[in-house]
PDB file of N, CA and C in Angstrom:
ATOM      1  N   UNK A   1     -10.639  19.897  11.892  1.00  0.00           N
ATOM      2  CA  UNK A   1      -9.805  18.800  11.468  1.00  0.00           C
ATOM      3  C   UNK A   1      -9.349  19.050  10.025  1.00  0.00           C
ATOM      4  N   UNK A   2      -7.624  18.762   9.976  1.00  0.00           N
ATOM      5  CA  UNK A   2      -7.599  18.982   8.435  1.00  0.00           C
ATOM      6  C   UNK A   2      -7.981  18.074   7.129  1.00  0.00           C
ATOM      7  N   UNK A   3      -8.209  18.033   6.166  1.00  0.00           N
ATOM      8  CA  UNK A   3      -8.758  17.612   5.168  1.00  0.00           C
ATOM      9  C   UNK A   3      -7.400  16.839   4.470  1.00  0.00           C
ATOM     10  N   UNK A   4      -7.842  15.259   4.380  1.00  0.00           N
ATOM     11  CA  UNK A   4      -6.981  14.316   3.517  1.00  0.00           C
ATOM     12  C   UNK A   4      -7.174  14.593   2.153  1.00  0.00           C
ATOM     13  N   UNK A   5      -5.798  14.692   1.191  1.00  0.00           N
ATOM     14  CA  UNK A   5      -5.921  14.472   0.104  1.00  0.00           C
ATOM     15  C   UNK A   5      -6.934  13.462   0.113  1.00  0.00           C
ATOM     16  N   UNK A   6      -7.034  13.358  -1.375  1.00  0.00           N
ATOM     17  CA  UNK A   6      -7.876  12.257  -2.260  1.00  0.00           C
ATOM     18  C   UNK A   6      -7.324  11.382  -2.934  1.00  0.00           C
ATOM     19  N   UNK A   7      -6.749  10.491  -2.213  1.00  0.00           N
ATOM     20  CA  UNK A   7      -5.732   9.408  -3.273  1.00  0.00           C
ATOM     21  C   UNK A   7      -6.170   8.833  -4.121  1.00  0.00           C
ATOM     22  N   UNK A   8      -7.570   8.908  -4.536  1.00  0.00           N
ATOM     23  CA  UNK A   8      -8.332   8.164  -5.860  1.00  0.00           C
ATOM     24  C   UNK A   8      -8.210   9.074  -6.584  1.00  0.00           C
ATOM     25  N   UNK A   9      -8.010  10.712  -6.514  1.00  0.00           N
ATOM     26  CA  UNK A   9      -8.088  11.622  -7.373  1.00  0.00           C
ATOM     27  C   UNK A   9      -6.156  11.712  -7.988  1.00  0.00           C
ATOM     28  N   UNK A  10      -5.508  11.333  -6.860  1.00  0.00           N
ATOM     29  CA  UNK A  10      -4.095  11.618  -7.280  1.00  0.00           C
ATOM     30  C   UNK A  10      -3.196   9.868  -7.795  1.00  0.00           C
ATOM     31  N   UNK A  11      -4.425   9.472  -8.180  1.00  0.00           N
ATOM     32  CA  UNK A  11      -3.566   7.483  -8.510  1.00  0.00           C
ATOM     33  C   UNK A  11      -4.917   7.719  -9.873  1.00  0.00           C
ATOM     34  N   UNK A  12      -5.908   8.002  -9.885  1.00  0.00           N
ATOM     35  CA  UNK A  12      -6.141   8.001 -11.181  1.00  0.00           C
ATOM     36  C   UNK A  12      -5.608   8.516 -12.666  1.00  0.00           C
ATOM     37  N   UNK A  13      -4.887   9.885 -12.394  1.00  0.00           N
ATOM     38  CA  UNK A  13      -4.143   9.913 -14.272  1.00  0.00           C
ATOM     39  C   UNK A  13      -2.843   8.872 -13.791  1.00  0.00           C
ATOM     40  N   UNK A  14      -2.418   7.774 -12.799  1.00  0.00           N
ATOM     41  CA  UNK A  14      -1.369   7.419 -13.308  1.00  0.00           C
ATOM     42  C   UNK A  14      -1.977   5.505 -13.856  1.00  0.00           C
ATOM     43  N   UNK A  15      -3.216   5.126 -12.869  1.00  0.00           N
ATOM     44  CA  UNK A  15      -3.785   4.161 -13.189  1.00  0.00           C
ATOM     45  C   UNK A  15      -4.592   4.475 -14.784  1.00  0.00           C
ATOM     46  N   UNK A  16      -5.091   5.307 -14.582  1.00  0.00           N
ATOM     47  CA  UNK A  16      -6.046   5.530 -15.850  1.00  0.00           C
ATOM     48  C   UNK A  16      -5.234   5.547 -17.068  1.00  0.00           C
ATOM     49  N   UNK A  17      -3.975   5.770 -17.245  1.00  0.00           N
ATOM     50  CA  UNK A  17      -3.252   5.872 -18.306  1.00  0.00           C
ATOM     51  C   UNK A  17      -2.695   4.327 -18.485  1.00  0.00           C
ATOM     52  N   UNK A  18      -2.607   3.771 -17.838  1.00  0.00           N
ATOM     53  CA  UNK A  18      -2.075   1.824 -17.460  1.00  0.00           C
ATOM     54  C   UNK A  18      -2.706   1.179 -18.009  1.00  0.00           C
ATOM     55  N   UNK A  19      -2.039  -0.015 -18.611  1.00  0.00           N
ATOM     56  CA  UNK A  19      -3.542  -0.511 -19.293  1.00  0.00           C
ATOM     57  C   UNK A  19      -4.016  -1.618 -18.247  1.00  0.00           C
ATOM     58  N   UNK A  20      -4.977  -2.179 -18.551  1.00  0.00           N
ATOM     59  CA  UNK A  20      -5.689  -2.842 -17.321  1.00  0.00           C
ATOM     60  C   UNK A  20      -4.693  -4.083 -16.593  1.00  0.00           C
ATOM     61  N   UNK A  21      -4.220  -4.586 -17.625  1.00  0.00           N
ATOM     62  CA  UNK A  21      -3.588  -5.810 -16.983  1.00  0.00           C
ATOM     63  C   UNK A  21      -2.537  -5.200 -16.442  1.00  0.00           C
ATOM     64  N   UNK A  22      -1.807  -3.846 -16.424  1.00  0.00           N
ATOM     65  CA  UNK A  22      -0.938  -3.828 -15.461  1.00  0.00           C
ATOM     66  C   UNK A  22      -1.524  -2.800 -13.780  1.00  0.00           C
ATOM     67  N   UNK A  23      -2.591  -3.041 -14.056  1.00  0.00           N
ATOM     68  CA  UNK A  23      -3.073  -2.183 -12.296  1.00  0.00           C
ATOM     69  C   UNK A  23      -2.799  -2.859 -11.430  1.00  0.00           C
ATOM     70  N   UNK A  24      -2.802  -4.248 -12.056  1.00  0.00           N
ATOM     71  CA  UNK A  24      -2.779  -5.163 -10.181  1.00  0.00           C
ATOM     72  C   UNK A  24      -1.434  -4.902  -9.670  1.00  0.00           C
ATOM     73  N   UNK A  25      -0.668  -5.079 -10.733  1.00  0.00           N
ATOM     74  CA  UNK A  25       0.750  -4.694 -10.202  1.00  0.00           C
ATOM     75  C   UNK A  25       1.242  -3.059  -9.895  1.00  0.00           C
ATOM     76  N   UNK A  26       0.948  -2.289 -10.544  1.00  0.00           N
ATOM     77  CA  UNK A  26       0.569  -1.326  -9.738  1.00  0.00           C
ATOM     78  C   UNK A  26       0.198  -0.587  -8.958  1.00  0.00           C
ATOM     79  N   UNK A  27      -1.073  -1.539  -8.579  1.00  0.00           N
ATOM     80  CA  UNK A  27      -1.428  -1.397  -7.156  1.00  0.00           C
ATOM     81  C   UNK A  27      -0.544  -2.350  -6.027  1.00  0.00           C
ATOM     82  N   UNK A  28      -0.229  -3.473  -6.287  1.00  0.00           N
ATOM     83  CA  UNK A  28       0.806  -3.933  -5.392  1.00  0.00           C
ATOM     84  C   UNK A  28       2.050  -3.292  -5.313  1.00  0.00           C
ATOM     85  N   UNK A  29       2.429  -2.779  -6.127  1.00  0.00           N
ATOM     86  CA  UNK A  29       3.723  -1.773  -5.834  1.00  0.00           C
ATOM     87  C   UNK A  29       3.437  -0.515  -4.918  1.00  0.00           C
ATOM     88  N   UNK A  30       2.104   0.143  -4.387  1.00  0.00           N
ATOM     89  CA  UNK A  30       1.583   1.399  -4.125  1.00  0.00           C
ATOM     90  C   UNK A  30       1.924   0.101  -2.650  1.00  0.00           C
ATOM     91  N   UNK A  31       1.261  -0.492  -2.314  1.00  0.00           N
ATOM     92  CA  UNK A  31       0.735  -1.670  -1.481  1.00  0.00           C
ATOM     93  C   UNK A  31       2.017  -2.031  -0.582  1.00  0.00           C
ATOM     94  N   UNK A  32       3.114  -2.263  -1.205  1.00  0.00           N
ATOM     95  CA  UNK A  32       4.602  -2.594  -0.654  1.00  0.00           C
ATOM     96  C   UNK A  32       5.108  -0.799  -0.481  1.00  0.00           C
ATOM     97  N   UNK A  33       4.924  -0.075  -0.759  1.00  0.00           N
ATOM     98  CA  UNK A  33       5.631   1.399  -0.755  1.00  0.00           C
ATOM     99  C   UNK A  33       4.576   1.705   0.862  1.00  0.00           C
ATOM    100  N   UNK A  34       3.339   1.243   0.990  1.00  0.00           N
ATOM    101  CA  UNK A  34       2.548   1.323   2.209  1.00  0.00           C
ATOM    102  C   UNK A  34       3.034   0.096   3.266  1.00  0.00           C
ATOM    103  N   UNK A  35       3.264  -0.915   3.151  1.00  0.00           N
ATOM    104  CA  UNK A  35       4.069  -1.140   3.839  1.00  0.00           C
ATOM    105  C   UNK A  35       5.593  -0.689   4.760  1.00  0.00           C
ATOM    106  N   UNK A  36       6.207  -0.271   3.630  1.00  0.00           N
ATOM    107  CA  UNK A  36       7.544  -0.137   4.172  1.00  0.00           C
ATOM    108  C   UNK A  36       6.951   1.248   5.271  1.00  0.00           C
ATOM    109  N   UNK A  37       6.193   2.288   4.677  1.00  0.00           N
ATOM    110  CA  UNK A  37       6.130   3.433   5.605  1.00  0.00           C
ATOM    111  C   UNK A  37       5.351   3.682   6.723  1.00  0.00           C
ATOM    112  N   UNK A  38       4.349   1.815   6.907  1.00  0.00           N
ATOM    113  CA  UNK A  38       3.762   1.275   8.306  1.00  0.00           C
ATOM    114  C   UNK A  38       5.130   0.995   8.646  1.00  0.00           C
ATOM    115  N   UNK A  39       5.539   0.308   8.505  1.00  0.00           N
ATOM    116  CA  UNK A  39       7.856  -0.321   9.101  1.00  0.00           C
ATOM    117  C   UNK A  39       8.284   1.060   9.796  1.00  0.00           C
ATOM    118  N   UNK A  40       8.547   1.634   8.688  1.00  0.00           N
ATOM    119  CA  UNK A  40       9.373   3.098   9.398  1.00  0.00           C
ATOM    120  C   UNK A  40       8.471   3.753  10.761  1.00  0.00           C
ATOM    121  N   UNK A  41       6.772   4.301  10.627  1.00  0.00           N
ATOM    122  CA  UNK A  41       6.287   4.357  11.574  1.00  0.00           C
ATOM    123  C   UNK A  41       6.098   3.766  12.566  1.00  0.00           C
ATOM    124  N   UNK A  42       6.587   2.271  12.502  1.00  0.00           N
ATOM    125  CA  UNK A  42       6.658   1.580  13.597  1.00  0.00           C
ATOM    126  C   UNK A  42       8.151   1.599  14.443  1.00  0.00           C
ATOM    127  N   UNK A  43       9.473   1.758  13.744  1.00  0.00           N
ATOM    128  CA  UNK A  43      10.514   1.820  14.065  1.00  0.00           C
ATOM    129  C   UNK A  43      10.466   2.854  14.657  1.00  0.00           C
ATOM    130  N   UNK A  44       9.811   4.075  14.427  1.00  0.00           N
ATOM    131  CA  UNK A  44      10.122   5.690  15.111  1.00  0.00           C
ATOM    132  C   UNK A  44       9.210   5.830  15.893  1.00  0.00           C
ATOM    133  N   UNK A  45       7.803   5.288  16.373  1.00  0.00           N
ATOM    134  CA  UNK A  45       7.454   5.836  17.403  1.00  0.00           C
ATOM    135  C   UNK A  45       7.283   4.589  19.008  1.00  0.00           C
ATOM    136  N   UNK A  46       8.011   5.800  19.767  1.00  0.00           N
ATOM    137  CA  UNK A  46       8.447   5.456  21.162  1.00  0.00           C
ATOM    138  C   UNK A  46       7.308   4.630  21.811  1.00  0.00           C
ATOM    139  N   UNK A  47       5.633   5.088  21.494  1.00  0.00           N
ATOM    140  CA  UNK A  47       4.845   3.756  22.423  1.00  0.00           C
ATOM    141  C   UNK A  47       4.723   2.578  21.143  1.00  0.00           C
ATOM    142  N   UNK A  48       5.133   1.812  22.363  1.00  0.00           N
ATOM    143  CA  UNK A  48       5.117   0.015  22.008  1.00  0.00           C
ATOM    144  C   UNK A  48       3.951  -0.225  21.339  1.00  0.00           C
ATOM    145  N   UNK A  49       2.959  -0.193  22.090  1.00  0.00           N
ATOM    146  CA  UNK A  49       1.444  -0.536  21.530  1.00  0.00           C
ATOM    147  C   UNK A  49       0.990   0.138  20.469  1.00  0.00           C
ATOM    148  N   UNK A  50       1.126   1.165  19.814  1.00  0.00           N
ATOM    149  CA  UNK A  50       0.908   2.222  18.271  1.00  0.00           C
ATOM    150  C   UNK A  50       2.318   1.193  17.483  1.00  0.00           C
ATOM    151  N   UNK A  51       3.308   1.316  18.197  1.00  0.00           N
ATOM    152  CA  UNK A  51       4.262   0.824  16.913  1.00  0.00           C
ATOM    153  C   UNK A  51       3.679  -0.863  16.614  1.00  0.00           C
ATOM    154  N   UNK A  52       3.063  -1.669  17.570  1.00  0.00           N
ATOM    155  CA  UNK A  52       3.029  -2.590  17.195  1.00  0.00           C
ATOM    156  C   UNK A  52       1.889  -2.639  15.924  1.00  0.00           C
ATOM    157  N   UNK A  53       0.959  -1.484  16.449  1.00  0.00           N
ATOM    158  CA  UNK A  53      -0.454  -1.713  15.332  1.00  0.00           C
ATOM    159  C   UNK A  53       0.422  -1.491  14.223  1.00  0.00           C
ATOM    160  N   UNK A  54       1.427  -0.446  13.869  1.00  0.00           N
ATOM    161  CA  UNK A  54       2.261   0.167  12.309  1.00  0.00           C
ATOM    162  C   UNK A  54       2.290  -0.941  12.023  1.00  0.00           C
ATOM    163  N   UNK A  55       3.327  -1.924  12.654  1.00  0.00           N
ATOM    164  CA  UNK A  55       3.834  -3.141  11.737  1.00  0.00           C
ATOM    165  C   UNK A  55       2.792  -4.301  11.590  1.00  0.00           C
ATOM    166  N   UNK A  56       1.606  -4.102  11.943  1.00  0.00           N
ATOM    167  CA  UNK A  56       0.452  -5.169  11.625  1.00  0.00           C
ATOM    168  C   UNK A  56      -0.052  -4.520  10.170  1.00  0.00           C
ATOM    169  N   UNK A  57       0.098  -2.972  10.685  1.00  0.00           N
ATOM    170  CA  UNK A  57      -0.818  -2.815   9.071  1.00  0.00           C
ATOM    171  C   UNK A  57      -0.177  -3.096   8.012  1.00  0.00           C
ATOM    172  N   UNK A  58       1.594  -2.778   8.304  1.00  0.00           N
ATOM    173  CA  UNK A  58       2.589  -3.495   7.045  1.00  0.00           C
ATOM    174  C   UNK A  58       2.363  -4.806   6.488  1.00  0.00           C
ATOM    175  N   UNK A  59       1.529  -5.835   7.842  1.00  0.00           N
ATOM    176  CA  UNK A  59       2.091  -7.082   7.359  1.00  0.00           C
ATOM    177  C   UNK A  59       0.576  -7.202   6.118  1.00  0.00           C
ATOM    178  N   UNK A  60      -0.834  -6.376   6.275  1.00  0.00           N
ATOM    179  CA  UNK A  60      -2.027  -6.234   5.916  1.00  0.00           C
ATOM    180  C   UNK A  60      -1.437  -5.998   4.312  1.00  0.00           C
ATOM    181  N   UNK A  61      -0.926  -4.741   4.222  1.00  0.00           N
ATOM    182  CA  UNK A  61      -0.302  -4.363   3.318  1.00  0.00           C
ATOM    183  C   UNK A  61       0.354  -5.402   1.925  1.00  0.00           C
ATOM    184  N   UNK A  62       1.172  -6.236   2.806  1.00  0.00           N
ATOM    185  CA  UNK A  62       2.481  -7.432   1.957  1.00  0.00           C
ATOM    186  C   UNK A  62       1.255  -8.132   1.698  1.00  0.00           C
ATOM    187  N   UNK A  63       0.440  -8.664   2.701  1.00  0.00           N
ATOM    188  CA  UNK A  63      -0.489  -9.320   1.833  1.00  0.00           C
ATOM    189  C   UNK A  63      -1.736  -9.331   0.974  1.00  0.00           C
ATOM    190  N   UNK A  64      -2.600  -7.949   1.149  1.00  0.00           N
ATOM    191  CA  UNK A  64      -2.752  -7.385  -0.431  1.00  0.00           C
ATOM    192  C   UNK A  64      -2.055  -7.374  -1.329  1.00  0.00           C
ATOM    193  N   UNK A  65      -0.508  -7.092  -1.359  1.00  0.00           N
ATOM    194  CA  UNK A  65       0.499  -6.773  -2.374  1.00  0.00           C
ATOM    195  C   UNK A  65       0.516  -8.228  -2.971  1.00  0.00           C
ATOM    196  N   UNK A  66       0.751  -9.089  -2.270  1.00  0.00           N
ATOM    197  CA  UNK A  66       0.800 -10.549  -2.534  1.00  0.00           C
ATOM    198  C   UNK A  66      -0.082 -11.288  -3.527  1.00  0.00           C
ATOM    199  N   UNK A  67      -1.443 -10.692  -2.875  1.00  0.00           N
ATOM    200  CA  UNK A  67      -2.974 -10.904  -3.736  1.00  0.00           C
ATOM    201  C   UNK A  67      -2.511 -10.746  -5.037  1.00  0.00           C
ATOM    202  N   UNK A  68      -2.194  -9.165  -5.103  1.00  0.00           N
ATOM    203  CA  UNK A  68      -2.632  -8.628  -6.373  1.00  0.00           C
ATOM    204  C   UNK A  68      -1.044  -9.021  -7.653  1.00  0.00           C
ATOM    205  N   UNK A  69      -0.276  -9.554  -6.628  1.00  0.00           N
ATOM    206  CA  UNK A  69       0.866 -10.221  -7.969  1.00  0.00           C
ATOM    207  C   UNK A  69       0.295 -11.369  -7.944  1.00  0.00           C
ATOM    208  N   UNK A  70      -0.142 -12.134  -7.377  1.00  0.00           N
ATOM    209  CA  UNK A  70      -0.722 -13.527  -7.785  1.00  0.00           C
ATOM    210  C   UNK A  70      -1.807 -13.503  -8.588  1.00  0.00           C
ATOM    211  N   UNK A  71      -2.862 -12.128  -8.920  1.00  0.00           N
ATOM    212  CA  UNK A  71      -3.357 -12.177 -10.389  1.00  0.00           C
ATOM    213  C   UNK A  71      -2.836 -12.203 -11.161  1.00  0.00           C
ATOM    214  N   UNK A  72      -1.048 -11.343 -10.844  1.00  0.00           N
ATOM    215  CA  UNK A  72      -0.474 -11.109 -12.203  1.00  0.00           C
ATOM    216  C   UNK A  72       0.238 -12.580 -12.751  1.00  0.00           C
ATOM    217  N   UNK A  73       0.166 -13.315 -12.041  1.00  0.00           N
ATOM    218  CA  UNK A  73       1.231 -14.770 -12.015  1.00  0.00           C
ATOM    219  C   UNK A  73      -0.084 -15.758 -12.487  1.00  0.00           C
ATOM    220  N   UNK A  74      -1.121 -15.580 -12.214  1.00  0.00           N
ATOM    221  CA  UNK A  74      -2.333 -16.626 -12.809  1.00  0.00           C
ATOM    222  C   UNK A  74      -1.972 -16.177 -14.569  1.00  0.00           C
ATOM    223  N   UNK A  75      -2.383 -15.223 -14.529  1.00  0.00           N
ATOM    224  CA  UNK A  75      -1.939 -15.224 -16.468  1.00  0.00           C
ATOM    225  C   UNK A  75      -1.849 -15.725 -17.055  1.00  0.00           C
TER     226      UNK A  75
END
């Protein structure tokens, strides 16, 4: 089986350089960019039942993204 990057290794120099109060939104922007590309995987593949799981994980997605701007909006 092939081996997944490490997305904690390739989002840390861009989080680690951020200062804290802007990660949440940063991470909700990563969060909506994972959404849209559950959308597209759901639009392109032909079985019904896989495309439907894509667009559930999008909707999982919007609402983490959601979470983490509503820390930024408590402020």
């Amino acid at each position: 089986m092939r081996k997944l990057p490490d997305i904690g290794e390739a989002l840390a120099p861009i989080l680690g350089r951020a200062p804290i109060e802007e990660r949440p939104l940063l991470l909700a922007s990563a969060e909506r960019l994972g959404a849209a590309t559950w959308r597209s995987f759901a639009r392109h593949d032909a079985d019904a039942k896989r495309s439907e799981v894509f667009a559930a994980c999008a909707l999982l997605e919007e609402e983490s993204a959601a979470f983490l701007e509503s820390l930024d909006a408590a402020r």
